[in-house]
Protein backbone atom coordinates (compact mmCIF):
# COMPACT_ATOMS: atom_id res chain seq x y z
CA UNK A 1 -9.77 -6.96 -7.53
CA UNK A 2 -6.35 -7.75 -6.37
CA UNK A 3 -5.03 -8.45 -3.28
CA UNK A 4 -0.99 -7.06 -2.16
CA UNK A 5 1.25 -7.50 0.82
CA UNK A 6 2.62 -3.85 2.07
CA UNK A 7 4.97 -3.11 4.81
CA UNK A 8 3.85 0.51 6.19
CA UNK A 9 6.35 2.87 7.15
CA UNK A 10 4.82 5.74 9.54
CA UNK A 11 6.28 8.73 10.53
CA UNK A 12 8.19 9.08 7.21
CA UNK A 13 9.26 12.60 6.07
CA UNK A 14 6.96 12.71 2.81
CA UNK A 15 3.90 9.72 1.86
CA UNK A 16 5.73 7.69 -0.63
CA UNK A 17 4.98 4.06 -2.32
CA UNK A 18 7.63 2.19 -4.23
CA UNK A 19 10.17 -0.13 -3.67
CA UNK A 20 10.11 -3.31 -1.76
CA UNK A 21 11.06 -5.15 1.66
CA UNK A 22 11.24 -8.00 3.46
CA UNK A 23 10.68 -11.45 2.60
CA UNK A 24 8.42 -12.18 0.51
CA UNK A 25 8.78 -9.36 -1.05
CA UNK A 26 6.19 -6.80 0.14
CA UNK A 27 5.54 -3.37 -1.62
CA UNK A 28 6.96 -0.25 1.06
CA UNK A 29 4.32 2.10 1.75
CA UNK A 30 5.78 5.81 3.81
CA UNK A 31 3.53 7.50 4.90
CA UNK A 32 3.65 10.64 7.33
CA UNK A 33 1.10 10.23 9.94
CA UNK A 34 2.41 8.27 13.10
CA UNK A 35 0.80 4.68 13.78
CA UNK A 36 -1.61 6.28 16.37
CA UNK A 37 -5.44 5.72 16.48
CA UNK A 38 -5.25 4.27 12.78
CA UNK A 39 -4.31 7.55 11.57
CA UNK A 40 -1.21 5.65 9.52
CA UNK A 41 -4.13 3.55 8.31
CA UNK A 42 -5.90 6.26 6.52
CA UNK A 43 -3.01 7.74 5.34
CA UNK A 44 -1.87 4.54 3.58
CA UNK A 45 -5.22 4.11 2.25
CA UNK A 46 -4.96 7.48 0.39
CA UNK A 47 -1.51 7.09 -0.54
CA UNK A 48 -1.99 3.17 -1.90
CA UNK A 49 -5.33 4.96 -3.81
CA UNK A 50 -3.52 7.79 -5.51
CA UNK A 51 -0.45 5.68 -6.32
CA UNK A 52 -3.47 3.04 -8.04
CA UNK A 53 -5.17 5.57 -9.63
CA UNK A 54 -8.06 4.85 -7.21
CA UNK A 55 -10.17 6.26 -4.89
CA UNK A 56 -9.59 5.34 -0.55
CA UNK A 57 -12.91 3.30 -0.53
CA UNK A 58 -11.34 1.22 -3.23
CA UNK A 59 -8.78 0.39 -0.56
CA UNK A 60 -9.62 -2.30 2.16
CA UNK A 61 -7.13 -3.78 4.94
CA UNK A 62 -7.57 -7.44 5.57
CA UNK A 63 -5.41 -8.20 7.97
CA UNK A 64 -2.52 -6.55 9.89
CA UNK A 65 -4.43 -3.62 11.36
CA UNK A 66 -2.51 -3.20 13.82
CA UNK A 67 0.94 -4.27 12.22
CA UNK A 68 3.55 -2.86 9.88
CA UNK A 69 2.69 -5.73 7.49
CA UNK A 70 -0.60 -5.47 6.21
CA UNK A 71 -2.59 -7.22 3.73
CA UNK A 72 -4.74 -5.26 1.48
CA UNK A 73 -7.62 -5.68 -1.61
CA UNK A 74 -7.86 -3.07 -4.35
CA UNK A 75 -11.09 -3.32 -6.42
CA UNK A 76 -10.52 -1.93 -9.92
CA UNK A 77 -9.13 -3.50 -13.48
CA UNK A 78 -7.05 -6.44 -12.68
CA UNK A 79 -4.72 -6.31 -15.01
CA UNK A 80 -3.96 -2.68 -14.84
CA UNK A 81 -3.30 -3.01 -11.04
CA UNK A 82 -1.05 -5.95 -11.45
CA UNK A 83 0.85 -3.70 -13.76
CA UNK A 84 0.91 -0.82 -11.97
CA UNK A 85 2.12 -3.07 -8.56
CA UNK A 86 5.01 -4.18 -10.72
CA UNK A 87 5.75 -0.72 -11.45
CA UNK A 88 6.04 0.02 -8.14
CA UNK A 89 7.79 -2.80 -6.76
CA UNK A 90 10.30 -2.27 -9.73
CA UNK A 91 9.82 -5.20 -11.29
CA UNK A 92 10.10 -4.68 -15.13
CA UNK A 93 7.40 -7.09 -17.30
């Protein structure tokens, strides 16, 4: 299990997770579905899942809710998420 910093993006034309923003650097997850009765909130869970190789319930928000910056936990192979996150965030290991 890991745990990553995202800043959410709703109401983007297409779901989309890569690249990163703000400071400290926090992994930009678009995602189509306005922020309106956590709708953005189970998109991003779905879009952080398939961009893991993981499945939604493998996805849990602990804090930011209701924010733009949230904190979240992804329960799989360490190592292989770290990697993966780096991959995203374009940070070449």
């Amino acid at each position: 299990m890991i745990t990553i910093e995202i800043r959410v993006r709703p109401n983007a034309k297409n779901n989309r997770v890569g690249g990163v923003a703000g400071e400290p650097p926090r992994l930009v997850v678009a995602v189509a579905a306005p922020a309106v009765d956590g709708k953005a909130n189970a998109a991003v869970a779905k879009v952080v899942a398939k961009a893991f190789d993981l499945r939604a319930r493998d996805i849990s928000i602990v804090h930011g809710e209701l924010a733009r910056d949230k904190r979240l936990t992804l329960s799989g192979d360490e190592v292989e998420l770290q990697s993966r996150l780096a991959e995203l965030m374009g940070i070449l290991s």
